[in-house]
C-alpha atoms as a PDB file:
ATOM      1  CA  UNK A   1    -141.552  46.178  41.083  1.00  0.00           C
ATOM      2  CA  UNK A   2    -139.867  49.262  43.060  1.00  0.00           C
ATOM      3  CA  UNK A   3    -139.453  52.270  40.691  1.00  0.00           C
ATOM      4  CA  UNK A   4    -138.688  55.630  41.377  1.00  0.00           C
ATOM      5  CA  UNK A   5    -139.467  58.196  39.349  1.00  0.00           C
ATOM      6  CA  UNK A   6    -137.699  61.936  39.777  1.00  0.00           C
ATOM      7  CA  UNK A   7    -137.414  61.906  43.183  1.00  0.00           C
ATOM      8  CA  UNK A   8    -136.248  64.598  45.244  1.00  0.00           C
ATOM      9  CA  UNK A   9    -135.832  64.429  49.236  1.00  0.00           C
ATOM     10  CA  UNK A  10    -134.717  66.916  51.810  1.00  0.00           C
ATOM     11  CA  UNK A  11    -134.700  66.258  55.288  1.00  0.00           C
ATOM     12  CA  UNK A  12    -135.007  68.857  57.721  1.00  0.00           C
ATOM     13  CA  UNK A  13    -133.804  71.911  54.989  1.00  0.00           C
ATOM     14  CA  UNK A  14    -131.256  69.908  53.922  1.00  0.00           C
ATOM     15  CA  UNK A  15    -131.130  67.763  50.246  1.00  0.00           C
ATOM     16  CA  UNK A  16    -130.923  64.123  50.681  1.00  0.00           C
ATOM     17  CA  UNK A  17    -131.059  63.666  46.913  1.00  0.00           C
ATOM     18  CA  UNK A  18    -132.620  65.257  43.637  1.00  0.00           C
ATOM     19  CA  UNK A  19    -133.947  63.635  40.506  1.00  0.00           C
ATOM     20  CA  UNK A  20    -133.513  59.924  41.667  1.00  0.00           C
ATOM     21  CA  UNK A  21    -134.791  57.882  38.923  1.00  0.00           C
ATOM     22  CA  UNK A  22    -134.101  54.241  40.285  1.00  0.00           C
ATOM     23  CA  UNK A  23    -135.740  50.963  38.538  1.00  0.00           C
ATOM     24  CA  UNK A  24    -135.783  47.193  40.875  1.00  0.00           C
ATOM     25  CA  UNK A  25    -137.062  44.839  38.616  1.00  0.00           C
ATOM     26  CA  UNK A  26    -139.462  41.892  40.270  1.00  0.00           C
ATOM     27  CA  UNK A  27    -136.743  39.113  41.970  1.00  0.00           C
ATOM     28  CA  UNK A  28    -134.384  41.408  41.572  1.00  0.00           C
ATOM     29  CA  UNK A  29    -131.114  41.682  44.383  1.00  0.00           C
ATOM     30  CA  UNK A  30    -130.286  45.199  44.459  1.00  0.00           C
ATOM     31  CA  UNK A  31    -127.530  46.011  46.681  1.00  0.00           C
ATOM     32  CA  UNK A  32    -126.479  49.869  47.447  1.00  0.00           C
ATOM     33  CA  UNK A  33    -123.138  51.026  48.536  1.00  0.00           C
ATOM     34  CA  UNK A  34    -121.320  54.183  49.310  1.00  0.00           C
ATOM     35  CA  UNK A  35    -120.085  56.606  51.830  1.00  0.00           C
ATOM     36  CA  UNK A  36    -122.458  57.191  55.266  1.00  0.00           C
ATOM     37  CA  UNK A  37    -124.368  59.829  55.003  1.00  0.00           C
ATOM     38  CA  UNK A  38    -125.468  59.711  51.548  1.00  0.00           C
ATOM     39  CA  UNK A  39    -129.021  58.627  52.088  1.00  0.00           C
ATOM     40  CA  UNK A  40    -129.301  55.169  51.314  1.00  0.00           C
ATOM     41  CA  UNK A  41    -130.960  54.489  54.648  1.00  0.00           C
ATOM     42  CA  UNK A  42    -133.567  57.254  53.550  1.00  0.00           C
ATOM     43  CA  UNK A  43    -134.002  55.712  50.246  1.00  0.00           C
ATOM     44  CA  UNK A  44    -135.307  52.479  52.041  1.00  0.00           C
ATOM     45  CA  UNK A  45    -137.611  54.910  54.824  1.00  0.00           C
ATOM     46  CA  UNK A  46    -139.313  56.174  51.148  1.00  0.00           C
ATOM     47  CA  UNK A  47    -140.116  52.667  50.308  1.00  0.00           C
ATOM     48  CA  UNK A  48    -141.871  52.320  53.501  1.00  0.00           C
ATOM     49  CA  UNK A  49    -143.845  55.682  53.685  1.00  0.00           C
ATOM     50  CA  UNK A  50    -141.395  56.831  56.704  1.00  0.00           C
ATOM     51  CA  UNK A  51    -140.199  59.641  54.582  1.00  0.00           C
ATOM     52  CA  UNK A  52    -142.117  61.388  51.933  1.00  0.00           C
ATOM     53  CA  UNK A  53    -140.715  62.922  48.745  1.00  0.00           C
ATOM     54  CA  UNK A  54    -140.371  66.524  47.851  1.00  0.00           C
ATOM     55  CA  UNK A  55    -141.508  65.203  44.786  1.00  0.00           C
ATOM     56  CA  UNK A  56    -141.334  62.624  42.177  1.00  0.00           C
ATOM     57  CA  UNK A  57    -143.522  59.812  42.156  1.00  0.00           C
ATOM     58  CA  UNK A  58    -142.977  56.067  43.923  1.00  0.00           C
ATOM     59  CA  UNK A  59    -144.685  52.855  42.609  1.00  0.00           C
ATOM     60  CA  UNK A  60    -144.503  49.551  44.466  1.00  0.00           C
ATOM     61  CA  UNK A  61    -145.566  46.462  42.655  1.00  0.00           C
ATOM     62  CA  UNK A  62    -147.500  48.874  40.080  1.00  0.00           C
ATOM     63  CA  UNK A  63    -149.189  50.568  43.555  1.00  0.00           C
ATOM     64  CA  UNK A  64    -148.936  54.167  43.750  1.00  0.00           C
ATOM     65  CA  UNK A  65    -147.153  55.101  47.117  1.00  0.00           C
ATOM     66  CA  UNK A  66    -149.663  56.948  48.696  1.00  0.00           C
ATOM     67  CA  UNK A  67    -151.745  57.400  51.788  1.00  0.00           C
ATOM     68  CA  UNK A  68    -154.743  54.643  49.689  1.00  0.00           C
ATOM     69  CA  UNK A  69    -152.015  51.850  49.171  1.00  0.00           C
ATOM     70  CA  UNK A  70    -149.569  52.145  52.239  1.00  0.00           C
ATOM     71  CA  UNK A  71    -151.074  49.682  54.477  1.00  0.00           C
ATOM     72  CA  UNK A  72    -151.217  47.195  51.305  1.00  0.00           C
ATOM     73  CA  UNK A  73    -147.757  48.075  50.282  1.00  0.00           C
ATOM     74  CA  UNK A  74    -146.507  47.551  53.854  1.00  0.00           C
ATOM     75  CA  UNK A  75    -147.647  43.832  54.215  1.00  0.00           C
ATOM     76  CA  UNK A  76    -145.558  43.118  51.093  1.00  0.00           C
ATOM     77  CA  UNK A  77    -142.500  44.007  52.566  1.00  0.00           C
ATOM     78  CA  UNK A  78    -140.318  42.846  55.328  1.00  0.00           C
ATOM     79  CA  UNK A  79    -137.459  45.344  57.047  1.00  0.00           C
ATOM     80  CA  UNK A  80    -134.584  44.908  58.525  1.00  0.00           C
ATOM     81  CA  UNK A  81    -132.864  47.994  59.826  1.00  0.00           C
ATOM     82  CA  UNK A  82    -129.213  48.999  60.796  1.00  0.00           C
ATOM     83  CA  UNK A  83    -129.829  49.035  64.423  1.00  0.00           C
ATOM     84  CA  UNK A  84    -132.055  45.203  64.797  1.00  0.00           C
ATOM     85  CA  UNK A  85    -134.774  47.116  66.771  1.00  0.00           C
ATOM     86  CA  UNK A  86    -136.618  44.631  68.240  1.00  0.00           C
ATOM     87  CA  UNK A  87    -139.551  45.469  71.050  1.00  0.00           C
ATOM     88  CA  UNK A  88    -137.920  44.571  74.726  1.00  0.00           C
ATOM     89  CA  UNK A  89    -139.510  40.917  75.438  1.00  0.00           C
ATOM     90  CA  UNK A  90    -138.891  37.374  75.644  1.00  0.00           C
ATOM     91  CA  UNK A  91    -137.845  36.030  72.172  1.00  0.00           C
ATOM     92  CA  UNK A  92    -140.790  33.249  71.873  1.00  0.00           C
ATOM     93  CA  UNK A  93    -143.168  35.814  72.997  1.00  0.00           C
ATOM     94  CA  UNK A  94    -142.241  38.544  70.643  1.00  0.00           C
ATOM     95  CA  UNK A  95    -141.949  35.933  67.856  1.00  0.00           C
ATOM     96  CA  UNK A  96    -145.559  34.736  68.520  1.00  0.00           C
ATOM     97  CA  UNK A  97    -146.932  37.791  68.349  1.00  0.00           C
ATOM     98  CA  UNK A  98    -145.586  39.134  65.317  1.00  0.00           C
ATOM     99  CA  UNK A  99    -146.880  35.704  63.692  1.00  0.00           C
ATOM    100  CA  UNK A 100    -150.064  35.744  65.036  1.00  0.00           C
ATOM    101  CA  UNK A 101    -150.805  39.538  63.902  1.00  0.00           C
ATOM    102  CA  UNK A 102    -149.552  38.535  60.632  1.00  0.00           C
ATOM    103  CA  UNK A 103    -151.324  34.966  60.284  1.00  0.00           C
ATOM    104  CA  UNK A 104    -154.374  34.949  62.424  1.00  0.00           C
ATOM    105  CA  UNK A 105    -155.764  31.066  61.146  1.00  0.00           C
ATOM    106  CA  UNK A 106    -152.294  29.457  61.125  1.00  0.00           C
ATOM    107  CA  UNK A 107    -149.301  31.175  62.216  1.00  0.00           C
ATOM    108  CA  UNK A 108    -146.049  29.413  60.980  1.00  0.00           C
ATOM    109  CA  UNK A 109    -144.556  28.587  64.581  1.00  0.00           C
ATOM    110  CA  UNK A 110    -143.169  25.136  63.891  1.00  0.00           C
ATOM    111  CA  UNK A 111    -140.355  26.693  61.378  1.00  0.00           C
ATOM    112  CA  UNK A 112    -139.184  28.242  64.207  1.00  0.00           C
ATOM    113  CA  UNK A 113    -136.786  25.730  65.064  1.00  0.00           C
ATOM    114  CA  UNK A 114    -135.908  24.927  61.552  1.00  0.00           C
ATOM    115  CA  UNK A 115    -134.857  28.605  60.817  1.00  0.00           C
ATOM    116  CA  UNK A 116    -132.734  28.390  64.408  1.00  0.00           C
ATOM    117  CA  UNK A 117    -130.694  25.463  63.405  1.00  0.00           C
ATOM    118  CA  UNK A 118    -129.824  26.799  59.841  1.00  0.00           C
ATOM    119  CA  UNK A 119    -129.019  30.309  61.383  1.00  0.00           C
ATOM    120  CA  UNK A 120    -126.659  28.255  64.374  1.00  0.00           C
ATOM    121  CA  UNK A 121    -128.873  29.684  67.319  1.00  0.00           C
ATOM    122  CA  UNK A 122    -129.578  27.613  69.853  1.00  0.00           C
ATOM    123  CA  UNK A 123    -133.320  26.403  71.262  1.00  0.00           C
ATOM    124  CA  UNK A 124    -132.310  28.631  74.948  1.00  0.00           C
ATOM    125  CA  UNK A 125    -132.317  31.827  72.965  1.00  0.00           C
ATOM    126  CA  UNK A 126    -136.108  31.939  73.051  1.00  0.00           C
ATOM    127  CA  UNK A 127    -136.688  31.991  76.197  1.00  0.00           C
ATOM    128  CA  UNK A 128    -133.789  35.212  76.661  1.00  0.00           C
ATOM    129  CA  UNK A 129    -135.243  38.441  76.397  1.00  0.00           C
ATOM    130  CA  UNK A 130    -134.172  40.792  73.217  1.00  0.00           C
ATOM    131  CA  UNK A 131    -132.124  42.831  75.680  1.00  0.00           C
ATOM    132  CA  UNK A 132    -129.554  40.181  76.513  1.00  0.00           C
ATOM    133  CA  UNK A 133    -128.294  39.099  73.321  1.00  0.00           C
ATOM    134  CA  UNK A 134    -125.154  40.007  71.599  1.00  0.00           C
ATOM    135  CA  UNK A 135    -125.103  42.351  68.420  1.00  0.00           C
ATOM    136  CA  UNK A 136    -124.780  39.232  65.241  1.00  0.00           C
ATOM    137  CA  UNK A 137    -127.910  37.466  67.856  1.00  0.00           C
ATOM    138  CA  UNK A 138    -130.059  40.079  67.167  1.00  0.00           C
ATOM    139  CA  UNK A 139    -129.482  40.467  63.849  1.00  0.00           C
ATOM    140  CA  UNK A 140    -130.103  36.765  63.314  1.00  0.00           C
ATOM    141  CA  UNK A 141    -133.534  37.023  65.055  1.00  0.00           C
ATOM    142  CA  UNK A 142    -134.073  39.785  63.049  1.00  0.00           C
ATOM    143  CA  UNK A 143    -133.763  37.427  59.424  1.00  0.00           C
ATOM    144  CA  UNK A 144    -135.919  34.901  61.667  1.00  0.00           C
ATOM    145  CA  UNK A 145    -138.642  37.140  61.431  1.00  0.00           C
ATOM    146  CA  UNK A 146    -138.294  37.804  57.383  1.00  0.00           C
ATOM    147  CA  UNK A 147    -138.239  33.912  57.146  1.00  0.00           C
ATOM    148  CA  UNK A 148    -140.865  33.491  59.125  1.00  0.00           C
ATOM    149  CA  UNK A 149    -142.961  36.089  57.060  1.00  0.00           C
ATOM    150  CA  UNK A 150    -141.796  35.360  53.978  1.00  0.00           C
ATOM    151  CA  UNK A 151    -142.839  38.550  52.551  1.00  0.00           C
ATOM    152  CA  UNK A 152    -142.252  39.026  48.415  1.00  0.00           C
ATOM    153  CA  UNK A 153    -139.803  42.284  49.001  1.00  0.00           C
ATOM    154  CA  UNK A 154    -137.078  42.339  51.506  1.00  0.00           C
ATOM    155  CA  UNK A 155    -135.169  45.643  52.404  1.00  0.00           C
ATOM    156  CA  UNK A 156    -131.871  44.895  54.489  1.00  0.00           C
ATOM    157  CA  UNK A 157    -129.856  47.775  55.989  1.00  0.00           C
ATOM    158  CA  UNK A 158    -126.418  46.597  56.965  1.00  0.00           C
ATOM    159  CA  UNK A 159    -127.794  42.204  57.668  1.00  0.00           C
ATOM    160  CA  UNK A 160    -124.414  41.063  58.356  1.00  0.00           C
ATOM    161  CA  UNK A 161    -122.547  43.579  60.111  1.00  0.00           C
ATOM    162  CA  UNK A 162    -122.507  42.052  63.538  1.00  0.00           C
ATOM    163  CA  UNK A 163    -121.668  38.692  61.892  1.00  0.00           C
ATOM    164  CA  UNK A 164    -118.666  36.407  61.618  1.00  0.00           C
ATOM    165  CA  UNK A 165    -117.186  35.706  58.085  1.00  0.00           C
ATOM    166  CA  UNK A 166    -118.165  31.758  58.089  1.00  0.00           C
ATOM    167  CA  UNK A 167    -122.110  33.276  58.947  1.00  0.00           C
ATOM    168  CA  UNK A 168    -122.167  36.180  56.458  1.00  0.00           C
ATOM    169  CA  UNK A 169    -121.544  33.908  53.631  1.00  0.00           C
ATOM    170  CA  UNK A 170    -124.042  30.997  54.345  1.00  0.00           C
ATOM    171  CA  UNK A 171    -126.486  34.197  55.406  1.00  0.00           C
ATOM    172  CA  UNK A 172    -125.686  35.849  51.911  1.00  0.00           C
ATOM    173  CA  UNK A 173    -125.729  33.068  49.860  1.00  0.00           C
ATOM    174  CA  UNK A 174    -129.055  31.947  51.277  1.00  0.00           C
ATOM    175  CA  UNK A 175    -130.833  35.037  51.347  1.00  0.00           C
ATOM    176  CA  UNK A 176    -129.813  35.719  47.861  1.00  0.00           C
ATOM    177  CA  UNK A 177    -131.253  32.307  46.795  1.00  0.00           C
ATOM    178  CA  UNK A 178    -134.987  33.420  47.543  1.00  0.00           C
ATOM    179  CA  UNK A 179    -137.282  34.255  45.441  1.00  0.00           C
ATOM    180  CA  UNK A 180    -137.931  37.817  46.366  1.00  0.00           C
ATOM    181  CA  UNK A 181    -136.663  41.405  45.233  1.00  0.00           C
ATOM    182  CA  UNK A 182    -133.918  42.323  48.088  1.00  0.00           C
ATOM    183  CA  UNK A 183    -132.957  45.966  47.994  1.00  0.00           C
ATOM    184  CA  UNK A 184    -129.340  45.714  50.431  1.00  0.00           C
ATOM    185  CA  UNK A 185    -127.326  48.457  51.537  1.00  0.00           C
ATOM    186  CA  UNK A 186    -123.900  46.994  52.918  1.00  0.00           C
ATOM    187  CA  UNK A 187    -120.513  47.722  53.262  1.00  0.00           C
ATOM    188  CA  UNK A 188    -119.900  43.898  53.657  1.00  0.00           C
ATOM    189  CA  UNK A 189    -118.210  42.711  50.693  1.00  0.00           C
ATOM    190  CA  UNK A 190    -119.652  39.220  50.611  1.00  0.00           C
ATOM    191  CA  UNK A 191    -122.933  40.852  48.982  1.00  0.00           C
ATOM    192  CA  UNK A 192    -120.904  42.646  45.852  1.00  0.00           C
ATOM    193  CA  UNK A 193    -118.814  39.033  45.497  1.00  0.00           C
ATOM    194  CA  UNK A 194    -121.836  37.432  44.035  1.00  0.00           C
ATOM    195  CA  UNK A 195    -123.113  37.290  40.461  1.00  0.00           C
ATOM    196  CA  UNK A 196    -126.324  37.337  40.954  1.00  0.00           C
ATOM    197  CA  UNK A 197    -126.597  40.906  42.347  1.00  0.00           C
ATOM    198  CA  UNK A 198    -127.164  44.417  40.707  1.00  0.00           C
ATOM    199  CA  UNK A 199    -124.800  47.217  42.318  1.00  0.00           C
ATOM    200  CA  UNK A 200    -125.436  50.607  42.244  1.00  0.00           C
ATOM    201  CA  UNK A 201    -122.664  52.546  43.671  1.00  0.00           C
ATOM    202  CA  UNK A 202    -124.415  55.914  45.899  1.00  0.00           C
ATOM    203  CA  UNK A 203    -122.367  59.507  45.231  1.00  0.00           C
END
C-alpha cells in the first residue's frame, strides 16, 4: 500500500534520513515512535508530496508518487497534523465546505451529529468558530473530518495529545477498528498497548 524504497531526505542542507526502505501493508496500523526531531513528521509530508526525496522512489497504492498521480494519491488520504490546523471559521461552515468539495451529489452531513455524540462534543460546538475551542476540541473536530471522509489511508501526527485518558482510549480503540491503513506517530502509549499495531521504533 505505502512503500518506500531507498529513500533519502535532507531538508534545508541538512539529512533527515538516508536509505529508508519502509513497507505498510494494505489495513495495516503502523505507528512510529522516537525522539523529536528525527523526522517522522517529514516521513508523513513525503507521503503527501509536501516534501520530495533526494532520492529513492515512493509508491502509494501501486501509484508512483509523482507530479501525474499526486492529486489521485491525495484524495485517498486523510491528514491529521500535530498542530489541528483548521481554516479560522464557524465549525458547521467549515465542515460543509470541506464535504461539499469532497462530495458534490451527496455530502454526508447527517453523520455529523452521530460522529459528535461518539466523540462527547456537544451540538453548540458548531456554531463556535475554530478559534475558540480548547486544544483536545480541535483535535476532535479534526477526526470528525477523517470520519466524515472516510478516506482508505489515514496519517495521524500526535491524535490524542490534547486528550484525556478515558478519550484517548475509546479514540484509539475506535480508530484502530477501521478498515483503513493508519500510519501514527505518537508518544501516547495507548497506541503501542494494542495488539493489533505494527511499531517501528525511529533512531
Amino acid at each position: 500500500m505505502i512503500s518506500f524504497e531507498s529513500i533519502s531526505l535532507d531538508i534545508d542542507d541538512a539529512q533527515i534520513f538516508s536509505g529508508l526502505n519502509l513497507y505498510v501493508n494494505e489495513n495495516e496500523k503502523f505507528l512510529i515512535q522516537g525522539r523529536s526531531g528525527m523526522g517522522k513528521t517529514s516521513l508523513l509530508r513525503l507521503i503527501l508530496g509536501f516534501e520530495q526525496p533526494k532520492s529513492g522512489h515512493i509508491t502509494i497504492n501501486g501509484l508512483p508518487l509523482d507530479k501525474t498521480n499526486i492529486y489521485q494519491i491525495r484524495k485517498q488520504i486523510f491528514y491529521l497534523s500535530q498542530d489541528i490546523d483548521l481554516k479560522d471559521e464557524i465549525i458547521i461552515r467549515l465542515l460543509t465546505e470541506i464535504l461539499e468539495y469532497n462530495f458534490p451529489s451527496e455530502p454526508p452531513l447527517k453523520k455529523i451529529n452521530n460522529h459528535l455524540t461518539f466523540l462527547e462534543l456537544p451540538q453548540g460546538i458548531l456554531q463556535k468558530r475554530t478559534r475558540d475551542i480548547s486544544g483536545g476540541e480541535r483535535q476532535r473536530i479534526g477526526l470528525l473530518i477523517g470520519l466524515l471522509l472516510d478516506r482508505p489511508i489515514w496519517l495521524l501526527d500526535e491524535p490524542t495529545s490534547s486528550l484525556d485518558d478515558a478519550m484517548k482510549e475509546k479514540i484509539s480503540a475506535h480508530v484502530l477498528s477501521l478498515n483503513k491503513t493508519i500510519v501514527i506517530i505518537s508518544h501516547d502509549p495507548v497506541w503501542k498497548n494494542n495488539s493489533k499495531v505494527t511499531i517501528k521504533r525511529w533512531s
